[in-house]
C-alpha atoms as a PDB file:
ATOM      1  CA  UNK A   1       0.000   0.000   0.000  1.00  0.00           C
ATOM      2  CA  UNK A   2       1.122   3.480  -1.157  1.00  0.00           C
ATOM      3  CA  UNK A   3       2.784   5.376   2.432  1.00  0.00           C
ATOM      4  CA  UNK A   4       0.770   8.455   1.662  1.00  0.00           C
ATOM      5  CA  UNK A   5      -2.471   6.840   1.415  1.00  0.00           C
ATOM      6  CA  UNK A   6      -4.025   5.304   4.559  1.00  0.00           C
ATOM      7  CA  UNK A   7      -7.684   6.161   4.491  1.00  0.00           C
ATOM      8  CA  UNK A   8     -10.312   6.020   1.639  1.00  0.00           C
ATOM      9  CA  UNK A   9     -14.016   6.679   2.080  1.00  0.00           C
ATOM     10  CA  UNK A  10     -15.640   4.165  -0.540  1.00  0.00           C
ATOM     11  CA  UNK A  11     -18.774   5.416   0.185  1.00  0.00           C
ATOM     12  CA  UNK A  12     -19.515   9.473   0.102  1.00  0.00           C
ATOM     13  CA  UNK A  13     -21.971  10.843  -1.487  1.00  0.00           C
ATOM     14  CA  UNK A  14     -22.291  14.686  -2.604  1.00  0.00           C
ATOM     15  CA  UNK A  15     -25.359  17.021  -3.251  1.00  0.00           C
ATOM     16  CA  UNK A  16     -24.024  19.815  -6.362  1.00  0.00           C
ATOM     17  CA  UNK A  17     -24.763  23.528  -4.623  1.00  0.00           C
ATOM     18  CA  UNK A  18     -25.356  24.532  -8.402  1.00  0.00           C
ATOM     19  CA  UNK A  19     -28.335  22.939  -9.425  1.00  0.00           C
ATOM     20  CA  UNK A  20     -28.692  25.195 -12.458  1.00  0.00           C
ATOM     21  CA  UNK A  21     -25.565  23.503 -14.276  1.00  0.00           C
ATOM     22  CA  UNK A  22     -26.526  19.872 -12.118  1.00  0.00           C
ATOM     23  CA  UNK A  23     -29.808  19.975 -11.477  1.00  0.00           C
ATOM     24  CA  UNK A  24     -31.291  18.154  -8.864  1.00  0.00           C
ATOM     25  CA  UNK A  25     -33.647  15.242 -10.236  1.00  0.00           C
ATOM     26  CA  UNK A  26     -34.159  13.133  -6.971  1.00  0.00           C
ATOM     27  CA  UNK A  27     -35.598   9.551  -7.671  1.00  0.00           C
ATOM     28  CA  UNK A  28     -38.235  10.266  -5.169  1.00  0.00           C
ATOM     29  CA  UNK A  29     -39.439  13.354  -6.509  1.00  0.00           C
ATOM     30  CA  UNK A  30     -37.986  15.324  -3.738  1.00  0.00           C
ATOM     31  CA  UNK A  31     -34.881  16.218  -2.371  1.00  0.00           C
ATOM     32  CA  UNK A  32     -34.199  14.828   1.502  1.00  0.00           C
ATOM     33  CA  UNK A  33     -35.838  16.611   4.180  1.00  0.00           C
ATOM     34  CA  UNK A  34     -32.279  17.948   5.881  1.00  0.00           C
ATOM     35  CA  UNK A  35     -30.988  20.830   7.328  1.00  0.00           C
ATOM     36  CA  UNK A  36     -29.090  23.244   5.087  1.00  0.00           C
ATOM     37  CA  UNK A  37     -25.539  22.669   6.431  1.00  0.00           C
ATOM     38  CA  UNK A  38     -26.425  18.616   5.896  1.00  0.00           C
ATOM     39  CA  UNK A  39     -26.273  19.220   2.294  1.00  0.00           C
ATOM     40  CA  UNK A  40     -22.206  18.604   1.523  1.00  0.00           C
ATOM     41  CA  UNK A  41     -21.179  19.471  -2.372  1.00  0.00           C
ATOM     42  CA  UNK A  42     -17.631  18.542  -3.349  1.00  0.00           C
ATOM     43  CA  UNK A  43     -15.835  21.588  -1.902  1.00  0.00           C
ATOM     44  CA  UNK A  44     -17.244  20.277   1.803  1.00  0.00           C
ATOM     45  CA  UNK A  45     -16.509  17.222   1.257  1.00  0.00           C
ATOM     46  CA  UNK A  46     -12.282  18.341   0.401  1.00  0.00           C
ATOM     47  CA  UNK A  47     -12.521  20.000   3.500  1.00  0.00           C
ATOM     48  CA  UNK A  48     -14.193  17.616   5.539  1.00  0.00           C
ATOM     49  CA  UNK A  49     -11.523  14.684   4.821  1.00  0.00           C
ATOM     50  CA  UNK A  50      -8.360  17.104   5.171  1.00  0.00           C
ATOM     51  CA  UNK A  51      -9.829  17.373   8.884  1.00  0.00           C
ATOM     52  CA  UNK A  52     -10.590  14.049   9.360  1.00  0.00           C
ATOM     53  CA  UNK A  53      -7.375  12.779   7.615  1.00  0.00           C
ATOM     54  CA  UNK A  54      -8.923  10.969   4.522  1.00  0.00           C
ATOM     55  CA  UNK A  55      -7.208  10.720   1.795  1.00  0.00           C
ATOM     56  CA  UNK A  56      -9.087   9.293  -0.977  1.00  0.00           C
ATOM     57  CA  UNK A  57     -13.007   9.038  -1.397  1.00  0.00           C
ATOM     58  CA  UNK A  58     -15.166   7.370  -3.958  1.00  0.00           C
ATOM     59  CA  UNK A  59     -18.123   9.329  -5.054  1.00  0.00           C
ATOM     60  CA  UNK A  60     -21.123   7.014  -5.059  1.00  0.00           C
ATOM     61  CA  UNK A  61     -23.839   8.859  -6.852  1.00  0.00           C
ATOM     62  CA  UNK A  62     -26.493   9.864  -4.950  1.00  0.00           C
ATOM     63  CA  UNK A  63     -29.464   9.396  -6.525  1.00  0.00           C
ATOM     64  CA  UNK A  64     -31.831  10.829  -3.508  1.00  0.00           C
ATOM     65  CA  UNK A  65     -30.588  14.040  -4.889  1.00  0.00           C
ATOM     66  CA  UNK A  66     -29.373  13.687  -8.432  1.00  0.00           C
ATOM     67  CA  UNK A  67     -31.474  10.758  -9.646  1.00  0.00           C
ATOM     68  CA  UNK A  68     -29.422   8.550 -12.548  1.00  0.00           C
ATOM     69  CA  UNK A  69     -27.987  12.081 -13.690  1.00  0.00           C
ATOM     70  CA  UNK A  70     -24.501  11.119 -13.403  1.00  0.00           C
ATOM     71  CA  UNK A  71     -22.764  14.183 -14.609  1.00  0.00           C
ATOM     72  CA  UNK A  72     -21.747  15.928 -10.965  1.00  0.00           C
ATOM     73  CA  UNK A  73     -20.046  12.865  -9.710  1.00  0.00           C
ATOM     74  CA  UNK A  74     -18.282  12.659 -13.409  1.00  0.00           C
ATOM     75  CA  UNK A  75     -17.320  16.025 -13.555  1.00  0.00           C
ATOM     76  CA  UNK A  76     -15.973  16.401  -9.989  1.00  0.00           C
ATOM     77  CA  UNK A  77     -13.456  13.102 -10.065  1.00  0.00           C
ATOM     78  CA  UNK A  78     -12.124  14.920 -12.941  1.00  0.00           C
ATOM     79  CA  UNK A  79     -11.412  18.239 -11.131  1.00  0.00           C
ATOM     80  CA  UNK A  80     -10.000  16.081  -8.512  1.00  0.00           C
ATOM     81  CA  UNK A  81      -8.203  13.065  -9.994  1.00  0.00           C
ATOM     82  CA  UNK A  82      -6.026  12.929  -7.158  1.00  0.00           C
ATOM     83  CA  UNK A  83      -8.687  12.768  -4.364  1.00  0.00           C
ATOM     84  CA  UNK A  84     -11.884  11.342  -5.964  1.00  0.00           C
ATOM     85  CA  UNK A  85     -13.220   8.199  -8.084  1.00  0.00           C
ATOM     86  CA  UNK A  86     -16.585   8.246  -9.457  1.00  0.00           C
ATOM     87  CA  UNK A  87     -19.375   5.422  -9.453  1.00  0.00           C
ATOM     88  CA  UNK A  88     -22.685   5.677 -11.581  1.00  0.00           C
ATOM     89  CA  UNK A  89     -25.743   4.852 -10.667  1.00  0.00           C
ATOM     90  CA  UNK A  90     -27.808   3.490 -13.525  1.00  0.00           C
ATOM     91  CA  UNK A  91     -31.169   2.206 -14.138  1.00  0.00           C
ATOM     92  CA  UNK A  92     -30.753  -0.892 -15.568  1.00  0.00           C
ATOM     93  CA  UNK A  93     -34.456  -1.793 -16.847  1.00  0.00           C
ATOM     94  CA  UNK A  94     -33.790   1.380 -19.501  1.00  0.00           C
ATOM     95  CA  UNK A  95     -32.500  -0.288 -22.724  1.00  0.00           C
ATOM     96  CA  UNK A  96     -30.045   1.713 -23.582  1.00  0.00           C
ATOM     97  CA  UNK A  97     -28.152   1.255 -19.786  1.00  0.00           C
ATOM     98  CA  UNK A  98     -25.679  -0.085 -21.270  1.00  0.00           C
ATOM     99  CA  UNK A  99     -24.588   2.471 -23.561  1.00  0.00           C
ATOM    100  CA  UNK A 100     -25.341   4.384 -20.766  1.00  0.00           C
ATOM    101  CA  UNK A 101     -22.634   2.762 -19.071  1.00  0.00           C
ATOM    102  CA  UNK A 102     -20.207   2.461 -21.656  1.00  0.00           C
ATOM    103  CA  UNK A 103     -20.708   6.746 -21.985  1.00  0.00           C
ATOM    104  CA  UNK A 104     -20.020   7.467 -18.210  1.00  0.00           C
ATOM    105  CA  UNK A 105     -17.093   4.750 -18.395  1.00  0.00           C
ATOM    106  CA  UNK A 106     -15.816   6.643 -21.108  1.00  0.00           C
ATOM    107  CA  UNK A 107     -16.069  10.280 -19.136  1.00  0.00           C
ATOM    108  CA  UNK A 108     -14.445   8.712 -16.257  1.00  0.00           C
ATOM    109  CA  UNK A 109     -16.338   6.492 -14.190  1.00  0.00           C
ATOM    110  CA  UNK A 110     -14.381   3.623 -12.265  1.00  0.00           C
ATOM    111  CA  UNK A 111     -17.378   1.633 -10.973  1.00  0.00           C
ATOM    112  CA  UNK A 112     -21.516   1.142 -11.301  1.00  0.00           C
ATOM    113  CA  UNK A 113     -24.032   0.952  -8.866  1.00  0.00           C
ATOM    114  CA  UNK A 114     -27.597  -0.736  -9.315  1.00  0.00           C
ATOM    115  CA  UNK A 115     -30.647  -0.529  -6.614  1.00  0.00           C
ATOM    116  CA  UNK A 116     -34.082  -0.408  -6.730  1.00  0.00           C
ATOM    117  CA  UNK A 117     -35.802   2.872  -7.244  1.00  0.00           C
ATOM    118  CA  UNK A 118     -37.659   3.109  -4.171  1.00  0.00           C
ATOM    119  CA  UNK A 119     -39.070   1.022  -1.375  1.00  0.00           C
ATOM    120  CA  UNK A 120     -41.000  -1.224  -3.407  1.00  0.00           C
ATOM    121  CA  UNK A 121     -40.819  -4.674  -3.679  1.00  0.00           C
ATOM    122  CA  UNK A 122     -39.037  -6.291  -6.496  1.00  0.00           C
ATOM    123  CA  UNK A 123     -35.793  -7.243  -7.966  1.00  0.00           C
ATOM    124  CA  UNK A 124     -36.572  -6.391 -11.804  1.00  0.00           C
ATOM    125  CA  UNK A 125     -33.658  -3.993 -11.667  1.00  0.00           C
ATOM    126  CA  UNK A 126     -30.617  -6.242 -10.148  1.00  0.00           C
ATOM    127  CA  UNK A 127     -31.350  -9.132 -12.483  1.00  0.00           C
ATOM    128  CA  UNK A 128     -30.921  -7.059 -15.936  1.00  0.00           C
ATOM    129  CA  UNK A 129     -28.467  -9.109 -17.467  1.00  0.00           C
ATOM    130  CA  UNK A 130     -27.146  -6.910 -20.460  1.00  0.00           C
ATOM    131  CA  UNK A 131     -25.940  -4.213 -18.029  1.00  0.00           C
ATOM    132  CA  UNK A 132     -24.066  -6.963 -16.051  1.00  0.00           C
ATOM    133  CA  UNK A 133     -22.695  -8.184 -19.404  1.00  0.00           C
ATOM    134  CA  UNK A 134     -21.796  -4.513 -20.517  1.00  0.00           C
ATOM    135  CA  UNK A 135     -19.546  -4.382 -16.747  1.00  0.00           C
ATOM    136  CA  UNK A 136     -17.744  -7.671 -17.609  1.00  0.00           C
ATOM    137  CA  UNK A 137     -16.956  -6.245 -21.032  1.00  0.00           C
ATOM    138  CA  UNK A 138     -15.296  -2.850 -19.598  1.00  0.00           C
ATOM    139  CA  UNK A 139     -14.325  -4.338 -16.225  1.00  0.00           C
ATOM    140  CA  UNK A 140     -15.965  -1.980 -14.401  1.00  0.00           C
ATOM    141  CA  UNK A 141     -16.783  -3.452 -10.294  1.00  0.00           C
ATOM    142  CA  UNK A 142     -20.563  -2.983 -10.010  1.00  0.00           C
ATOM    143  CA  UNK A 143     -22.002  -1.785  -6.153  1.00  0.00           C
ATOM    144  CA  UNK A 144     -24.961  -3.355  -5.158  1.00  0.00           C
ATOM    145  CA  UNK A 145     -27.395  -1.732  -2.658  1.00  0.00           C
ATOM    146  CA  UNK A 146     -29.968  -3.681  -0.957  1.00  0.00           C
ATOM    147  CA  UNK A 147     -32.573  -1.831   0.792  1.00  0.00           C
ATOM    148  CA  UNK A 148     -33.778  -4.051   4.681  1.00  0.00           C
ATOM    149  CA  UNK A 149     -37.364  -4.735   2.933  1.00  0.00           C
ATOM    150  CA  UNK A 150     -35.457  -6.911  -0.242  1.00  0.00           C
ATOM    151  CA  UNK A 151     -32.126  -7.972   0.753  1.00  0.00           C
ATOM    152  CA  UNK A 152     -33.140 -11.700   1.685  1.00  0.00           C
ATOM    153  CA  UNK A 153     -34.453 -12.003  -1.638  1.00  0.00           C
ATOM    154  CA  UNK A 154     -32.191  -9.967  -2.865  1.00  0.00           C
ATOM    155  CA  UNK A 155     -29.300 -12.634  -1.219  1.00  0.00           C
ATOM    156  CA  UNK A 156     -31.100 -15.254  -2.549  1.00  0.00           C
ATOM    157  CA  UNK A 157     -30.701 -14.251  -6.230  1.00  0.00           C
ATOM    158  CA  UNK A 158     -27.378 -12.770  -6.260  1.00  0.00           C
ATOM    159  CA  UNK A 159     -25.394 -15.819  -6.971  1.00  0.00           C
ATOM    160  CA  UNK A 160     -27.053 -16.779 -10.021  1.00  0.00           C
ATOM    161  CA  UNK A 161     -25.460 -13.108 -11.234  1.00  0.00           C
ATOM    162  CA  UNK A 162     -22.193 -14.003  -9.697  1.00  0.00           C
ATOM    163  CA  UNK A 163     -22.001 -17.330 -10.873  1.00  0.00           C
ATOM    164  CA  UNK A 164     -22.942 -16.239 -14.691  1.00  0.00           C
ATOM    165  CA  UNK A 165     -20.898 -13.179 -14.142  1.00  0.00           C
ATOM    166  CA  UNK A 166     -17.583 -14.405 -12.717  1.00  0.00           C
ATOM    167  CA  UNK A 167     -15.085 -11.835 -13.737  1.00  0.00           C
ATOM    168  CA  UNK A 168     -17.082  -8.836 -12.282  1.00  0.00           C
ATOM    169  CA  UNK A 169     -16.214  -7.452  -9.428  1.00  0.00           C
ATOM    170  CA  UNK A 170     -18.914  -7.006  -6.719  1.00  0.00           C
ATOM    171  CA  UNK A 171     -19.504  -4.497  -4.046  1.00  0.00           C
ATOM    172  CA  UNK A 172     -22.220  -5.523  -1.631  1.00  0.00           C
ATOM    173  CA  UNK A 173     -22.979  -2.575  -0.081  1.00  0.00           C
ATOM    174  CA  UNK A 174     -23.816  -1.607   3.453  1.00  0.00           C
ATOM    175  CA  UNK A 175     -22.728  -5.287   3.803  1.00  0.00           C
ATOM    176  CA  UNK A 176     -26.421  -6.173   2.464  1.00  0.00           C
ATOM    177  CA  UNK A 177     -28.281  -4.797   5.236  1.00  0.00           C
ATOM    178  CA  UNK A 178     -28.350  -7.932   7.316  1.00  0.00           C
ATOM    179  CA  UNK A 179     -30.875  -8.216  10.200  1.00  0.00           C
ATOM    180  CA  UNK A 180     -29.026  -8.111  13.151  1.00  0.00           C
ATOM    181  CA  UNK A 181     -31.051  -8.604  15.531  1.00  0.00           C
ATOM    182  CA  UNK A 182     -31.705 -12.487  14.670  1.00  0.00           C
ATOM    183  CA  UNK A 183     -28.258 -12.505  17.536  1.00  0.00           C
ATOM    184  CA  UNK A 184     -25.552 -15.088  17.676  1.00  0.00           C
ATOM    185  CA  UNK A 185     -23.820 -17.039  15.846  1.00  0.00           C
ATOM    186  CA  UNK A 186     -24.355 -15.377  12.777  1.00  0.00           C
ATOM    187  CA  UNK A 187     -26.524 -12.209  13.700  1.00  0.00           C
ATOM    188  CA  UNK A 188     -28.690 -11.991  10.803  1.00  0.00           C
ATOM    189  CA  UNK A 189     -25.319 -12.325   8.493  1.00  0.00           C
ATOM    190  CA  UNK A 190     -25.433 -16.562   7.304  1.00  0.00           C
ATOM    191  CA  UNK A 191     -26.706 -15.157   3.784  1.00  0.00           C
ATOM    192  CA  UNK A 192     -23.778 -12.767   3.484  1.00  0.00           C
ATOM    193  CA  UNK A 193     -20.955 -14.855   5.183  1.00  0.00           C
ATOM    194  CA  UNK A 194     -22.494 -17.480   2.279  1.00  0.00           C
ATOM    195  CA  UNK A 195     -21.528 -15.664  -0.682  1.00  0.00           C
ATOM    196  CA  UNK A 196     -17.709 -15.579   0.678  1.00  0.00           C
ATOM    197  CA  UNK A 197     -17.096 -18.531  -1.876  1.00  0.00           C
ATOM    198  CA  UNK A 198     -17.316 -16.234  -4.702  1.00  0.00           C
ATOM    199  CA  UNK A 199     -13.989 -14.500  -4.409  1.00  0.00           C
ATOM    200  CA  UNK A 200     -15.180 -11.576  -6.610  1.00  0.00           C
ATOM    201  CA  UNK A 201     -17.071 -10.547  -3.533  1.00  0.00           C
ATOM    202  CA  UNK A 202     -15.998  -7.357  -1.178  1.00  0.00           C
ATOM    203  CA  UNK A 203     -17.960  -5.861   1.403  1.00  0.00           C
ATOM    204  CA  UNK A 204     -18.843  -2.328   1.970  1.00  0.00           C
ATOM    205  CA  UNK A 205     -19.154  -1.625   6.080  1.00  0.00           C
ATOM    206  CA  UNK A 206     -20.186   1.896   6.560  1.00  0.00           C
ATOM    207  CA  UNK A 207     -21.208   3.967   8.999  1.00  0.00           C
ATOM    208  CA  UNK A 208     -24.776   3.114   8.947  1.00  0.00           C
ATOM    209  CA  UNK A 209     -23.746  -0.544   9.358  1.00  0.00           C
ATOM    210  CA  UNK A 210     -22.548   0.920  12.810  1.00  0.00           C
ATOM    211  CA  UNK A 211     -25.646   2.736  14.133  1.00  0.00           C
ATOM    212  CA  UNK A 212     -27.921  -0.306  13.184  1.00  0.00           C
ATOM    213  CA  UNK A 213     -25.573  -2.534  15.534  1.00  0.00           C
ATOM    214  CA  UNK A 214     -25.523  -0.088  18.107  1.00  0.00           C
ATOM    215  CA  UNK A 215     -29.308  -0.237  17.542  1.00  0.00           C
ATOM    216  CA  UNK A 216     -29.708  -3.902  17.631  1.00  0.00           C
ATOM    217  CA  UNK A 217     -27.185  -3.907  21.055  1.00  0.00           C
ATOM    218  CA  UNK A 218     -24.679  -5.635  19.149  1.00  0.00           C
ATOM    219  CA  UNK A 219     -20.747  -5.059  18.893  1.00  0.00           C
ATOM    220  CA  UNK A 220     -19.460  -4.150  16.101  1.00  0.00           C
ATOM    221  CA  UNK A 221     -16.784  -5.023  16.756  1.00  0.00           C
ATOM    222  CA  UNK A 222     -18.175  -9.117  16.665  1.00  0.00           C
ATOM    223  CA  UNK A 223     -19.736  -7.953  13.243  1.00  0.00           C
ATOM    224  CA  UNK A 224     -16.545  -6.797  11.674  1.00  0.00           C
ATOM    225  CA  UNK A 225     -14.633 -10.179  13.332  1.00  0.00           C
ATOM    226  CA  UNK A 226     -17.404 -12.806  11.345  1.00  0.00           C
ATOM    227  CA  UNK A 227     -16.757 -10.420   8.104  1.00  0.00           C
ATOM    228  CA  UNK A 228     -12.943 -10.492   8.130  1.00  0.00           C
ATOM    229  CA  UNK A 229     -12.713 -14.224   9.327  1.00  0.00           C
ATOM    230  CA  UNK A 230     -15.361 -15.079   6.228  1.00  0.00           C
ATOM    231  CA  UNK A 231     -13.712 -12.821   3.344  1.00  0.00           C
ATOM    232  CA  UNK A 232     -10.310 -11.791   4.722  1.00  0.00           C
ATOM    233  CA  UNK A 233      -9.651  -8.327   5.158  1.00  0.00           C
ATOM    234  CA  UNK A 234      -8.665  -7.426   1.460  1.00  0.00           C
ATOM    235  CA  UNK A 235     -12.300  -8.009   0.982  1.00  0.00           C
ATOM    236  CA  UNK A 236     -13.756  -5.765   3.139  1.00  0.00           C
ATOM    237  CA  UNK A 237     -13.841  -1.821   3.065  1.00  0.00           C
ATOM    238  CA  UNK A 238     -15.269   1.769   4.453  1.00  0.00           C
ATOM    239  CA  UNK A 239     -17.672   4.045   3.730  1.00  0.00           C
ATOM    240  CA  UNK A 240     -18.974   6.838   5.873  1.00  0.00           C
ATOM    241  CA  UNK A 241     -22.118   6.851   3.898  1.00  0.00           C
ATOM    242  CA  UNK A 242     -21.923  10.975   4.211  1.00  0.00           C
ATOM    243  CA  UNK A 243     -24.348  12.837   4.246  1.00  0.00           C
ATOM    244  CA  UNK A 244     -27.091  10.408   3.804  1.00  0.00           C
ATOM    245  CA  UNK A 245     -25.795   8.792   7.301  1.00  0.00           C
ATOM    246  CA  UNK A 246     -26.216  11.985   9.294  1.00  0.00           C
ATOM    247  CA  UNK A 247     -23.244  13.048  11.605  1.00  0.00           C
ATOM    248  CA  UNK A 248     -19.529  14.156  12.143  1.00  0.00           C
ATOM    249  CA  UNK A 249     -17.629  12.890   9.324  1.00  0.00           C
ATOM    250  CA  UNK A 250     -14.375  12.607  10.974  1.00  0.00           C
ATOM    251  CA  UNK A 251     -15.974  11.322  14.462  1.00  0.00           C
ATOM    252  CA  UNK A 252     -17.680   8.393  11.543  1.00  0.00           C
ATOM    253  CA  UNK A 253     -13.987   7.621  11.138  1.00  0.00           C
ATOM    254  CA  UNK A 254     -13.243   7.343  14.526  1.00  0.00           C
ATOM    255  CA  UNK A 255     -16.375   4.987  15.434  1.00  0.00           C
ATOM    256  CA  UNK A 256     -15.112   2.852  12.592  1.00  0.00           C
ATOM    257  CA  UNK A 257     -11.489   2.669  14.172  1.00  0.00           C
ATOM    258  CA  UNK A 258     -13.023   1.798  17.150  1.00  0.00           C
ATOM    259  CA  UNK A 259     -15.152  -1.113  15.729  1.00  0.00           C
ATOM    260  CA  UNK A 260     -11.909  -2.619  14.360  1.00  0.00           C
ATOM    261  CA  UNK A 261      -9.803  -2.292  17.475  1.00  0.00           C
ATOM    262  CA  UNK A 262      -9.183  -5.957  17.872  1.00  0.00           C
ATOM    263  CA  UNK A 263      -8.175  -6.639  14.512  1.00  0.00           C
ATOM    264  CA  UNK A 264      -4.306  -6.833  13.941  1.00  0.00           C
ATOM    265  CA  UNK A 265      -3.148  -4.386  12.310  1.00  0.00           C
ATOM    266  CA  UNK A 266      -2.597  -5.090   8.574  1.00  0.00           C
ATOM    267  CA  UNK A 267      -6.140  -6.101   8.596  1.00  0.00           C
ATOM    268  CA  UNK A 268      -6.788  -2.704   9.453  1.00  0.00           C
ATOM    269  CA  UNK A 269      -4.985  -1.013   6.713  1.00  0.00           C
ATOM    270  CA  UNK A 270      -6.801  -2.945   4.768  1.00  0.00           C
ATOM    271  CA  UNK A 271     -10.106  -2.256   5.453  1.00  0.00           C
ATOM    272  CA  UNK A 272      -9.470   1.676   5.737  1.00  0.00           C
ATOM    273  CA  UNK A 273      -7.453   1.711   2.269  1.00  0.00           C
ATOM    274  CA  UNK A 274      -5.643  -1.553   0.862  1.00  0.00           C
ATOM    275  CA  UNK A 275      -9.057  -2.733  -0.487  1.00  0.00           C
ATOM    276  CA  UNK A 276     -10.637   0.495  -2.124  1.00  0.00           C
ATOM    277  CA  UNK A 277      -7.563   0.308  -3.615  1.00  0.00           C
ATOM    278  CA  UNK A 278      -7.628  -3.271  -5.046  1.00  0.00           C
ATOM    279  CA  UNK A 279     -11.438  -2.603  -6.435  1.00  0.00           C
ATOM    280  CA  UNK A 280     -10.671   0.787  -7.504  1.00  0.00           C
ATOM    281  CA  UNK A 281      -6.892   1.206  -8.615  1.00  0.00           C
ATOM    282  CA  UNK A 282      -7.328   4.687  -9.919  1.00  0.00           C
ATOM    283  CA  UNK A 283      -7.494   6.175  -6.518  1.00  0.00           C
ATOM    284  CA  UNK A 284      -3.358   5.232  -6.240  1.00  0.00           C
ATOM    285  CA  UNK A 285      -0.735   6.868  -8.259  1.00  0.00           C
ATOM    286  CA  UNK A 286       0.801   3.155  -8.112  1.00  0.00           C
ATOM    287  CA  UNK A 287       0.246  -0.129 -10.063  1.00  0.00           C
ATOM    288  CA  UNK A 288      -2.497  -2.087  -8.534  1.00  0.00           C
ATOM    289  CA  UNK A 289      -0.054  -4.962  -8.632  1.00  0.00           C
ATOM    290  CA  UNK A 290       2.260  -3.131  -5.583  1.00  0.00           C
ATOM    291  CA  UNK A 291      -1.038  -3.545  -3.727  1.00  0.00           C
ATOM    292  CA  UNK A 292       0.230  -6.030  -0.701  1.00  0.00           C
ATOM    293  CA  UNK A 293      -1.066  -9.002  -0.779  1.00  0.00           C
END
């Protein structure tokens, strides 16, 4: 792992303060009922990870506020190719997604995420196999976000795509929303720890991962044990899940640090940078070979 890079935030999302050039089209038909100062565009964001010590972050678009319009995320990695990777969020039931993706690959994009539009039941838009196919072609990791209402079905199907999909890279985030309040041994996780045997698996433990522990009285710190000894630590990664996870960004960081307190040390580094790093190379001015391994 590079020396000067020891903390990326895989998961941050950003809200453009310029909605005449990127306009605001949120998938809900309205923008989040926050506070002004929870709103963070990119410039907040800069500043927020210089005072929390972050180094990297990828920009996972944030479709509460921007809908599928991927062009803020795009156009801000590219200001800030040093500090910032971009991920699109497509809709994959739309038949041109993927020359969709094959467009915001081409402006920049190192990744793809696909989730459900809303609340509503149904997993038309995970299982829309020419999108999948258009990621294998341009080897492109694809994010997938289960929201609590569908991720056991949503679990259930996955490996069908990962087993007809091998060489793509998959992102599983908010570590698939497990339940965990079904306790020990596995606390709500036996669905997740199950797809460990597909090695193109990582995990994505954010910050809201944390606060639905704390919620369920559970330590994280347990959680994050059953994750590393199922996928290794090069499998697993952060997100702070900012702004949508309300909070102090760099206490987020902190809380994380916490969680993994009992892990040794390399397994640490790994999960705050050595793995965003493996999935998304482009964040490193290194080969993703010098990567330890």
């Amino acid at each position: 792992m590079s020396d000067s890079i020891r903390v990326v935030d895989t998961h941050a999302h950003i809200i453009s303060s310029d909605p005449a050039r990127f306009p605001h089209a949120p998938l809900s038909g309205a923008l989040p009922d926050w506070p002004a100062e929870r709103f963070v565009d990119a410039e907040k964001l800069l500043a927020r990870m210089q005072q929390a010590s972050v180094d990297r972050a990828v920009l996972v678009q944030y479709s509460s506020a921007h809908g599928y319009d991927n062009r803020y995320v795009l156009a801000t990695a590219k200001q800030h190719p040093g500090r910032f990777v971009a991920v699109c969020t497509l809709d994959g039931l739309q038949p041109d997604a993927p020359q969709q993706l094959t467009e915001c690959v081409r402006l920049g994009a190192a990744g793809l995420r696909v989730r459900a539009r809303g609340r509503e039941p149904g997993l038309d838009w995970l299982s829309c196999e020419p999108l999948w196919q258009r990621a294998a072609e341009l080897q492109v990791p694809v994010c997938v976000h289960f929201m609590e209402n569908i991720q056991a079905e949503g679990l259930k199907l996955l490996p069908t795509l990962l087993a007809q999909f091998p060489t793509v890279t998959v992102v599983l985030d908010h570590a698939g929303n497990p339940p965990w309040r079904e306790g020990p041994p596995a606390y709500g996780m036996q669905p997740v720890l199950d797809l460990a045997r597909f090695e193109q698996v990582t995990i994505k433990f954010a910050t809201i991962n944390l606060e639905r522990l704390h919620a369920a009285a559970v330590e994280p710190g347990i959680a994050l044990e059953r994750l590393v000894k199922a996928f290794g630590a090069n499998r697993i990664m952060w997100g702070s899940d900012a702004p949508n996870t309300p909070g102090d960004y760099a206490e987020m960081l902190k809380w994380m640090r916490s969680a993994m307190a009992s892990l040794p040390e390399l397994d640490r580094e790994w999960i705050l940078a050595g793995t965003a790093l493996r999935v998304y190379p482009r964040l490193a001015h290194i080969p993703a070979a010098a990567i330890p391994g």
